[in-house]
C-alpha atoms as a PDB file:
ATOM      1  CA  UNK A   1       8.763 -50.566 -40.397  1.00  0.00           C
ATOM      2  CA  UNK A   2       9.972 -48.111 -43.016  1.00  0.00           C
ATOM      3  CA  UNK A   3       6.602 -46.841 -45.017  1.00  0.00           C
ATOM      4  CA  UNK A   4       6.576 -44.085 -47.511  1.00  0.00           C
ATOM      5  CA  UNK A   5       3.364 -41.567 -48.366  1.00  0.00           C
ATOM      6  CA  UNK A   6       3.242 -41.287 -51.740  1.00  0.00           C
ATOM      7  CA  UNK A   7       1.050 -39.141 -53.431  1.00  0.00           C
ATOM      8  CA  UNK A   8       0.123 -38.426 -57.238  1.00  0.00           C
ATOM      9  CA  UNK A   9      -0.858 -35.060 -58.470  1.00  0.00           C
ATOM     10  CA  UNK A  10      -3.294 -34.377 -61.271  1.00  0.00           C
ATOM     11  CA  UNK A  11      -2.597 -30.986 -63.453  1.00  0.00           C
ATOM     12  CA  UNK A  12      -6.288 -28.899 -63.443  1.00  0.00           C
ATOM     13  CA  UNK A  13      -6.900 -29.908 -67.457  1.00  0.00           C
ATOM     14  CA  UNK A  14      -6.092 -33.909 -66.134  1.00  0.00           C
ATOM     15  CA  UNK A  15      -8.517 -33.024 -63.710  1.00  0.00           C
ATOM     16  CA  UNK A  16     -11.036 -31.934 -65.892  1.00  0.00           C
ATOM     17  CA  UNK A  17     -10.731 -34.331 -68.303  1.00  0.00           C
ATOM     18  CA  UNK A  18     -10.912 -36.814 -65.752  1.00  0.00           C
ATOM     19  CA  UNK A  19     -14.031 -35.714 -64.513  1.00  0.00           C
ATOM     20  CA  UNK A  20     -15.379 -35.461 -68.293  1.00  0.00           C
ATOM     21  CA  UNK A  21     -14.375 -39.548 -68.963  1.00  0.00           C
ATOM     22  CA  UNK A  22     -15.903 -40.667 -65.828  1.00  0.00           C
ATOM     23  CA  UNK A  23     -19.159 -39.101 -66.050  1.00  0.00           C
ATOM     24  CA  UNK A  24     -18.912 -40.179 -69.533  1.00  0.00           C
ATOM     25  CA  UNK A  25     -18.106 -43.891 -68.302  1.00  0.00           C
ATOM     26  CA  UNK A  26     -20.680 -43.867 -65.369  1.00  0.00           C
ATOM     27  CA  UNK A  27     -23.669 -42.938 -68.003  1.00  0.00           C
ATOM     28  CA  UNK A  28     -22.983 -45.802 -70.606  1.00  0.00           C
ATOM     29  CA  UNK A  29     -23.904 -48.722 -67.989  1.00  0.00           C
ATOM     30  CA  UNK A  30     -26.122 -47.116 -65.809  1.00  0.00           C
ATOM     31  CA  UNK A  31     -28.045 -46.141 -69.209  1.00  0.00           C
ATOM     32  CA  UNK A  32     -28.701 -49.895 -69.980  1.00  0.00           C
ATOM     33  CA  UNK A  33     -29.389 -50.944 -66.332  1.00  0.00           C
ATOM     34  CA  UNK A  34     -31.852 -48.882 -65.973  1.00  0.00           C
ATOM     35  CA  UNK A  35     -33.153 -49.622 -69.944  1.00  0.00           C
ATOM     36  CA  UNK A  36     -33.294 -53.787 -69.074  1.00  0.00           C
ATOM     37  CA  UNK A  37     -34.595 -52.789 -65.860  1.00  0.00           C
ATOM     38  CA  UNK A  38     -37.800 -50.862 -67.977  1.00  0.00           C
ATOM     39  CA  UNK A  39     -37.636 -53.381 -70.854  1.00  0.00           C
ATOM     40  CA  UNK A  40     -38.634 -56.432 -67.328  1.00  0.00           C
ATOM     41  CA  UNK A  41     -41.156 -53.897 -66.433  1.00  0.00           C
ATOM     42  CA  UNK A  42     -42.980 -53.493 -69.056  1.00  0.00           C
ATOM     43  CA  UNK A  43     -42.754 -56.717 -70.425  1.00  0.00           C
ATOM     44  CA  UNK A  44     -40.662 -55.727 -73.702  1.00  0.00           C
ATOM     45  CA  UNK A  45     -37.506 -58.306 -72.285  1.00  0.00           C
ATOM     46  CA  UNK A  46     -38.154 -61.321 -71.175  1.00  0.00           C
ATOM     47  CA  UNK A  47     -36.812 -62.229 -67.487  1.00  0.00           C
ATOM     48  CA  UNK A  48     -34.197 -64.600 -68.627  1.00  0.00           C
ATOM     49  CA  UNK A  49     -30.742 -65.307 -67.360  1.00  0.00           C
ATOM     50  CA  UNK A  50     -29.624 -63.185 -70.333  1.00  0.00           C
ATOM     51  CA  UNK A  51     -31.183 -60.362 -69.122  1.00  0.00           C
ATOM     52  CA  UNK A  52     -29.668 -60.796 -65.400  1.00  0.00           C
ATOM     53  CA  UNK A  53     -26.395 -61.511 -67.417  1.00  0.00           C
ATOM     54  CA  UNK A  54     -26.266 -58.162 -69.084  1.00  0.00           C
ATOM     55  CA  UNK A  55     -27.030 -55.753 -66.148  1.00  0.00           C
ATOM     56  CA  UNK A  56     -25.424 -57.924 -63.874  1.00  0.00           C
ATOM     57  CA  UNK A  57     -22.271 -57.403 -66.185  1.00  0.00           C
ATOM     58  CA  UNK A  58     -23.282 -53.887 -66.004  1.00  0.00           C
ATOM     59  CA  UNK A  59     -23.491 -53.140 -62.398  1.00  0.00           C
ATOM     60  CA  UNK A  60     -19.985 -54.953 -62.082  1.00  0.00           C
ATOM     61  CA  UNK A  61     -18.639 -52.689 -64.755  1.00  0.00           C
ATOM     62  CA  UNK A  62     -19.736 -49.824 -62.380  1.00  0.00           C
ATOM     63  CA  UNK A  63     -18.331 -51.170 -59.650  1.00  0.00           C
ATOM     64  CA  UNK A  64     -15.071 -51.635 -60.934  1.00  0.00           C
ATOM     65  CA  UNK A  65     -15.029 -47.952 -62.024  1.00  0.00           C
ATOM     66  CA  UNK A  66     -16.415 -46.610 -58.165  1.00  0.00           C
ATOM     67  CA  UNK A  67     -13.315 -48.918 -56.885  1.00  0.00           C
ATOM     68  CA  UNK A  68     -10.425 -46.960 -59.441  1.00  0.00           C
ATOM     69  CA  UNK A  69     -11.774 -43.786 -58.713  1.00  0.00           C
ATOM     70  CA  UNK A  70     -11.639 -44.350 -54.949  1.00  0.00           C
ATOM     71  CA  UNK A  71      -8.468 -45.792 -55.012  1.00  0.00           C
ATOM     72  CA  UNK A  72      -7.226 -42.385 -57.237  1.00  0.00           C
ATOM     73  CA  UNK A  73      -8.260 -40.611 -54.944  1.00  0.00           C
ATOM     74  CA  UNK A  74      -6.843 -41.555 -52.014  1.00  0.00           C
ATOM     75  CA  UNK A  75      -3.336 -41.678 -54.208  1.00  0.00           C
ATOM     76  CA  UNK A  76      -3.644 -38.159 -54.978  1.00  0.00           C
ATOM     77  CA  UNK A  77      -4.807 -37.287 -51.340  1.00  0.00           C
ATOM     78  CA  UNK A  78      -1.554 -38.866 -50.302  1.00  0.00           C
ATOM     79  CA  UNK A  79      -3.301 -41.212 -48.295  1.00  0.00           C
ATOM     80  CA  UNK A  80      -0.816 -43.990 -49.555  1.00  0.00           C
ATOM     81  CA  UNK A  81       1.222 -45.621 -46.781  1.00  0.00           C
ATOM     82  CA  UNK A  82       3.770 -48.133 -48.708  1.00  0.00           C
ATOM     83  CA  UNK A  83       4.603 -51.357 -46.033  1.00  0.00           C
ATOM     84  CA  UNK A  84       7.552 -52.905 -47.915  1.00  0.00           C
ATOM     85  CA  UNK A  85       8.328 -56.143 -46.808  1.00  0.00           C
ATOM     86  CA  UNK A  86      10.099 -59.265 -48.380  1.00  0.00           C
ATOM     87  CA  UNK A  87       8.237 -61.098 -50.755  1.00  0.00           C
ATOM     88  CA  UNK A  88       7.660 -63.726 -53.372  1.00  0.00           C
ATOM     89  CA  UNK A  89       7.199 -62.739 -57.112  1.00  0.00           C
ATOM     90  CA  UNK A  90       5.477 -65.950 -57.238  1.00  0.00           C
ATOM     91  CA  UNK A  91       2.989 -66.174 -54.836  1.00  0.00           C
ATOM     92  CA  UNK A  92       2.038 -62.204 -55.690  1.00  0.00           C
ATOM     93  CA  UNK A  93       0.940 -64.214 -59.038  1.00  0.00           C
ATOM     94  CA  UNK A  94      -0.259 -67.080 -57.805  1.00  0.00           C
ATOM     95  CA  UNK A  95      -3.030 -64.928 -55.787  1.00  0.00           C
ATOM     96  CA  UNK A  96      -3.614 -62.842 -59.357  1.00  0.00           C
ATOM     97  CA  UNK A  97      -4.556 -66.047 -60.941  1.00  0.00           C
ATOM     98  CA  UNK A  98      -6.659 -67.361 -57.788  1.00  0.00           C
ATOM     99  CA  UNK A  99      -9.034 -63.830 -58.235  1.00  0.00           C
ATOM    100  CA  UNK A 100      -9.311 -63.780 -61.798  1.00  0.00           C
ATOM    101  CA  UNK A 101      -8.738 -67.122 -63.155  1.00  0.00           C
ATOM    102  CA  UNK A 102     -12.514 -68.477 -63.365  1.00  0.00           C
ATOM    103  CA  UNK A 103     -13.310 -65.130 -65.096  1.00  0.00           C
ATOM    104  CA  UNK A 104     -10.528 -66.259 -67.885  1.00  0.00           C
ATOM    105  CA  UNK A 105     -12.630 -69.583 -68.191  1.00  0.00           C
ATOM    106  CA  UNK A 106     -15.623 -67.705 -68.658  1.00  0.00           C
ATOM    107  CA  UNK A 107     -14.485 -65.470 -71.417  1.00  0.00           C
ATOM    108  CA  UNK A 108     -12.467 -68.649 -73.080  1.00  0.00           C
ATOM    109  CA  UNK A 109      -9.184 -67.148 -72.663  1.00  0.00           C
ATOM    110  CA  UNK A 110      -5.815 -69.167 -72.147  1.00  0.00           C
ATOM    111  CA  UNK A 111      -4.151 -67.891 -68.934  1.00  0.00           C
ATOM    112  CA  UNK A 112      -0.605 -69.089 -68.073  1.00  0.00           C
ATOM    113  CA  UNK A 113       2.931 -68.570 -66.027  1.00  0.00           C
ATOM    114  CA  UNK A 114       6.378 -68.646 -66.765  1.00  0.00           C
ATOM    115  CA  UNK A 115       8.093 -67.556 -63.552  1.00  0.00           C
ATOM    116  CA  UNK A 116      11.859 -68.122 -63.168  1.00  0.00           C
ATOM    117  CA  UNK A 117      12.339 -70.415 -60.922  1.00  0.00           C
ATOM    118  CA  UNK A 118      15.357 -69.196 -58.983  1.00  0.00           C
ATOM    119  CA  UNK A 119      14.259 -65.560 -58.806  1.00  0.00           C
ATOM    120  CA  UNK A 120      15.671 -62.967 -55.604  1.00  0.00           C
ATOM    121  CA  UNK A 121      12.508 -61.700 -53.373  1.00  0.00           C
ATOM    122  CA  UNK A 122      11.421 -58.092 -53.645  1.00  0.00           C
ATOM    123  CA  UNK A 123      11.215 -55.492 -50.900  1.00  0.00           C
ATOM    124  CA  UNK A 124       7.459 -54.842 -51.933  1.00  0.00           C
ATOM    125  CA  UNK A 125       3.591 -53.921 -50.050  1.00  0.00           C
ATOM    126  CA  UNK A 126       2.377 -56.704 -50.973  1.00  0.00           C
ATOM    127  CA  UNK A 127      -1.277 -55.366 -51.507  1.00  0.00           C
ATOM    128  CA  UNK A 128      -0.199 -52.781 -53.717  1.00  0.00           C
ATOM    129  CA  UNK A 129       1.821 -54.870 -55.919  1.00  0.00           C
ATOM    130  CA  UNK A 130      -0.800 -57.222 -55.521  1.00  0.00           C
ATOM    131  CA  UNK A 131      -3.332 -54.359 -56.914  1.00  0.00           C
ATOM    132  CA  UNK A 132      -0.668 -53.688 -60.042  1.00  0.00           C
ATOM    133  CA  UNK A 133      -0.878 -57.323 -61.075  1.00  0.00           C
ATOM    134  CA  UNK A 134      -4.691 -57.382 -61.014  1.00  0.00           C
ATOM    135  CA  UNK A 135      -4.924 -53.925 -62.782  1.00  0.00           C
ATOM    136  CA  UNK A 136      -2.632 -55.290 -65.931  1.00  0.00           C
ATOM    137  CA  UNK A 137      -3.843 -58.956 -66.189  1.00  0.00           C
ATOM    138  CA  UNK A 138      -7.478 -57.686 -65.764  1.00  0.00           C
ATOM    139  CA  UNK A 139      -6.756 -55.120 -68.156  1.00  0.00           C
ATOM    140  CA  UNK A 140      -5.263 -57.364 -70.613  1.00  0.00           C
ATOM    141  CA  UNK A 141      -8.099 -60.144 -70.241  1.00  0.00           C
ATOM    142  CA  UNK A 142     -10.600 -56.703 -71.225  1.00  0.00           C
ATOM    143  CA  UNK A 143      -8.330 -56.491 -74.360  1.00  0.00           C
ATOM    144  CA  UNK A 144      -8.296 -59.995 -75.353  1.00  0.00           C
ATOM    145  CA  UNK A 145     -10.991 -62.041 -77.026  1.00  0.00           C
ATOM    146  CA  UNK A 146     -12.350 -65.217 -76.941  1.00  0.00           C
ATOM    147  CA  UNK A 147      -9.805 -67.664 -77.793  1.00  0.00           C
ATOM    148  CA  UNK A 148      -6.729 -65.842 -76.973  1.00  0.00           C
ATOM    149  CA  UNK A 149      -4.338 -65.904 -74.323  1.00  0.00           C
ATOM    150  CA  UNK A 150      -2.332 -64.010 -71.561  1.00  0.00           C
ATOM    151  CA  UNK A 151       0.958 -64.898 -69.650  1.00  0.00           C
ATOM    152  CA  UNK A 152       2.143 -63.832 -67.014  1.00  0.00           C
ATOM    153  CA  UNK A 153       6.289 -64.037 -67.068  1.00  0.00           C
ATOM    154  CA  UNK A 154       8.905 -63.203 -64.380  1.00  0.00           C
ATOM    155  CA  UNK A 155      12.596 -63.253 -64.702  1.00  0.00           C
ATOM    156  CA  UNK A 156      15.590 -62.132 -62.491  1.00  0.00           C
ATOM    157  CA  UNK A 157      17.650 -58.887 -64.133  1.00  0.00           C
ATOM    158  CA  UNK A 158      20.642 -57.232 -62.642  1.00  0.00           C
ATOM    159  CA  UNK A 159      19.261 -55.852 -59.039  1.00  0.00           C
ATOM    160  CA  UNK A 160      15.738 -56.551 -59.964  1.00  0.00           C
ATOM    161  CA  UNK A 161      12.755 -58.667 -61.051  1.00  0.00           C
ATOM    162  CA  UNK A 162      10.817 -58.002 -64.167  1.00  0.00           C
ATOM    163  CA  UNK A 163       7.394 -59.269 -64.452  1.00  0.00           C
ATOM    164  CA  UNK A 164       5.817 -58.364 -67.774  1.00  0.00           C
ATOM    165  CA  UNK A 165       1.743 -59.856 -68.837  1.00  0.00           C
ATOM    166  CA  UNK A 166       1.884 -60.111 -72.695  1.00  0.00           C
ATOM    167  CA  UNK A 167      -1.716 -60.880 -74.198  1.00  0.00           C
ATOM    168  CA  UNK A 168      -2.653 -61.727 -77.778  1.00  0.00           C
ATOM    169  CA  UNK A 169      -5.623 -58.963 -77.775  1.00  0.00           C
ATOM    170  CA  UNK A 170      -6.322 -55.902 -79.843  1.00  0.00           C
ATOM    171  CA  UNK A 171      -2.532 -54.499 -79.014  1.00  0.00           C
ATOM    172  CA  UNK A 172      -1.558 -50.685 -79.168  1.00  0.00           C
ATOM    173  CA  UNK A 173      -0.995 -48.632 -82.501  1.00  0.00           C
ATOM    174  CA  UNK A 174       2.777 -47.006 -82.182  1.00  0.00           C
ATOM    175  CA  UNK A 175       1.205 -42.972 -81.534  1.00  0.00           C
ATOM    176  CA  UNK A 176      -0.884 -44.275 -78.673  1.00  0.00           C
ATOM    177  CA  UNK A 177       1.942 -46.166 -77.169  1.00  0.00           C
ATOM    178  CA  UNK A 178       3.418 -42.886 -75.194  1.00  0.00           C
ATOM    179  CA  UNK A 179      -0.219 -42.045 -73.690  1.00  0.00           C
ATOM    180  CA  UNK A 180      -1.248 -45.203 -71.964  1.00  0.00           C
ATOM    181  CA  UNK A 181       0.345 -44.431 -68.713  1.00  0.00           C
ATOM    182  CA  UNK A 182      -0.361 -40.671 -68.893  1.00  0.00           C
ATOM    183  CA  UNK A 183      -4.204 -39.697 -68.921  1.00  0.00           C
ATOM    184  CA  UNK A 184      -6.890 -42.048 -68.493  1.00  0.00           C
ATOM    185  CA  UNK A 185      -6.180 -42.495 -71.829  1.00  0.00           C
ATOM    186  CA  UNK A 186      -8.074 -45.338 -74.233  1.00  0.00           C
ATOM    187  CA  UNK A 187      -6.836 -46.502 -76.991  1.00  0.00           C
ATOM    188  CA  UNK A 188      -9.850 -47.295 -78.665  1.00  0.00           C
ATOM    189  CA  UNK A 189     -12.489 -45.004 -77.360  1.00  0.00           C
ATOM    190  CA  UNK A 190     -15.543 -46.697 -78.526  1.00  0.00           C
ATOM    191  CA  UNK A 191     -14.523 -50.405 -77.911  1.00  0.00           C
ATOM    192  CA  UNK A 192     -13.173 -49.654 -74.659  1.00  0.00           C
ATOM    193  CA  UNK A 193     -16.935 -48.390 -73.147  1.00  0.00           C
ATOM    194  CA  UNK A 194     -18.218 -51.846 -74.507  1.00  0.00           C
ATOM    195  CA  UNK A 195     -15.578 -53.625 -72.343  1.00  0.00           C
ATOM    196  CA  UNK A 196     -15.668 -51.120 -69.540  1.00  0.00           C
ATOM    197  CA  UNK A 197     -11.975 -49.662 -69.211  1.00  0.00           C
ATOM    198  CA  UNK A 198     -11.949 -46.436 -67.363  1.00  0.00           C
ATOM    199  CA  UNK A 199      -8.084 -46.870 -68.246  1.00  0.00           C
ATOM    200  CA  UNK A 200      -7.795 -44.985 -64.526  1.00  0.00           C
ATOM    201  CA  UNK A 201      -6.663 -48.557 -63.104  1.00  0.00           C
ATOM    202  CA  UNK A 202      -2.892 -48.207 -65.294  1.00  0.00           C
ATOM    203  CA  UNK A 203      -2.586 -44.543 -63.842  1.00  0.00           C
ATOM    204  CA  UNK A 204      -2.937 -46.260 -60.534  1.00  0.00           C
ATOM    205  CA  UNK A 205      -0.468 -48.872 -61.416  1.00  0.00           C
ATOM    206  CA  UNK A 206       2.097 -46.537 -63.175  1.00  0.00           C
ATOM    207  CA  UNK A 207       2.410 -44.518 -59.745  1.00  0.00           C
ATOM    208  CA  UNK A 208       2.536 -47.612 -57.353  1.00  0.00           C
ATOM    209  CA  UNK A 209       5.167 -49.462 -59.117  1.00  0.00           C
ATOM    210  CA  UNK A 210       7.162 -46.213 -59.213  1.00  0.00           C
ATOM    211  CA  UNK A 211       6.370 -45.735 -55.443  1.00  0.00           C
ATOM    212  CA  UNK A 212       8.335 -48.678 -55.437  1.00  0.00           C
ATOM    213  CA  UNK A 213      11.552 -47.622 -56.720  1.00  0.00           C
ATOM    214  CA  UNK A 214      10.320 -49.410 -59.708  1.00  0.00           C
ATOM    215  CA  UNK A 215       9.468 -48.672 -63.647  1.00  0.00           C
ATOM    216  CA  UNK A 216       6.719 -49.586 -66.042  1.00  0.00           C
ATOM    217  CA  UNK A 217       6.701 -49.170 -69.437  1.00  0.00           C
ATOM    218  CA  UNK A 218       4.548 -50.922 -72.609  1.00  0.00           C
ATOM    219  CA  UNK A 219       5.077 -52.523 -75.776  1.00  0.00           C
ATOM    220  CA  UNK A 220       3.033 -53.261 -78.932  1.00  0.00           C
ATOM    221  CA  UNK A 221       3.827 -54.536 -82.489  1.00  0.00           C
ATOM    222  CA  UNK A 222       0.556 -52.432 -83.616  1.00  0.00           C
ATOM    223  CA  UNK A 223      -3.146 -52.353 -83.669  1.00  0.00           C
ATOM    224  CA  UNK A 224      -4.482 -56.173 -83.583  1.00  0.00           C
ATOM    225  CA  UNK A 225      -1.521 -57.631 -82.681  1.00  0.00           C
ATOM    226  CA  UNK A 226      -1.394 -58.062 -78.476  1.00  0.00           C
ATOM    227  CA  UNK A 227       0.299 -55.706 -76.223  1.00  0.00           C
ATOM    228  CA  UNK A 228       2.902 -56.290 -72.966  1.00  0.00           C
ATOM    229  CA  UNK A 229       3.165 -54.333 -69.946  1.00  0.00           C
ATOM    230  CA  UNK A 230       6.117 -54.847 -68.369  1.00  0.00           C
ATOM    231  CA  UNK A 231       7.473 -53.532 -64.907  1.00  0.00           C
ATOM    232  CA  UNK A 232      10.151 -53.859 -62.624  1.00  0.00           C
ATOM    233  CA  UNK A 233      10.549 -53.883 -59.002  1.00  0.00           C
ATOM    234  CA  UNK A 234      13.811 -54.032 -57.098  1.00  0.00           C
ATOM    235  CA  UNK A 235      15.255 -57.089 -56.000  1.00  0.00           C
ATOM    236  CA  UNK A 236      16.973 -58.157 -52.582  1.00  0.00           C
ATOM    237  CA  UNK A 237      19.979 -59.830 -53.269  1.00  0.00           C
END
């Protein structure tokens, strides 16, 4: 089977700003675990399922960050092995919306499809492209509040498939729009540590879909008014 290393390198100031964000990130919820955990002890919060809520929330935040940090660094230490095989645009997003569509329900946010129906396969590793979809509809579910929405489309171009996720959340002023792919970059520096975006997980994606012959770019009317991510992989005819 024909597998490709890929490998992603970080300039020494990426690095250190890197380093600076996630220590940054790491503090913020382990801060308020550990202030709940105080506030049960001594009585000050009451042992309610709010309280499990929040540092439940928390600890999943922090998880999510330990899993794109581990995953960066095994794509800088080359450690990727691509396994292209044929697949099916539609069942990569059918298994998207199986792992994150009760946390849509939860948050009250309108998730839906519109996949061509006659589109070509892709020569794709399934888990990786697998990983890209879950990093931009996760991410764009983060962005979105209650009452908004997210599709996920897929249509056939010339000699490949383009799958874009447009969402109707807090969208992308026009001098941020170059950045997003390039450092783990946040828009909106103080919302994003509330909704726990290490912005790490579209580096990841930016360099697997690109592994893949592929390109990914974004698109944004402005600030407020939803965002797409859009990518491409190459189709088999």
């Amino acid at each position: 089977s024909s597998h490709v290393a890929y490998r992603l390198e970080l300039t020494e100031p990426r690095r250190r700003q890197l380093f600076g964000d996630v220590s940054h990130e790491l503090r913020t919820p382990l801060t308020t675990i550990k202030g709940s955990m105080e506030g049960l002890m001594d009585g000050m919060l009451p042992p309610n399922e709010e309280t499990y809520t929040q540092i439940y929330r928390e600890a999943d935040r922090l998880q999510r960050l330990v899993n794109d940090l581990q995953e960066l660094s095994r794509v800088e230490a080359g450690a990727y092995e691509l396994h292209p095989q044929l697949a099916s645009v539609k069942s990569l997003v059918d298994s998207a919306i199986d792992r994150l569509g009760r946390q849509f329900e939860e948050k009250g946010v309108t998730l839906t499809t519109q996949i061509s129906p006659d589109l070509p396969q892709i020569k794709a590793d399934e888990d990786r492209i697998g990983q890209v979809l879950l990093n931009l509809v996760g991410n764009a579910l983060q962005y979105t509040p209650s009452g908004g929405s997210v599709c996920i489309t897929a249509t056939g171009q010339p000699k490949e498939v383009q799958i874009a996720i447009l969402d109707t959340g807090i969208g992308i002023p026009p001098e941020h729009l170059p950045h997003v792919f390039t450092r783990f970059y946040r828009v909106d520096k103080s919302r994003s540590r509330q909704v726990g975006g290490s912005g790490i997980g579209l580096t990841i994606a930016k360099y697997l879909v690109e592994a893949h012959g592929g390109r990914i770019w974004v698109e944004s009317p402005g600030a407020g008014k939803g965002s797409t991510f859009i990518f491409t992989l190459p189709s088999v005819a």
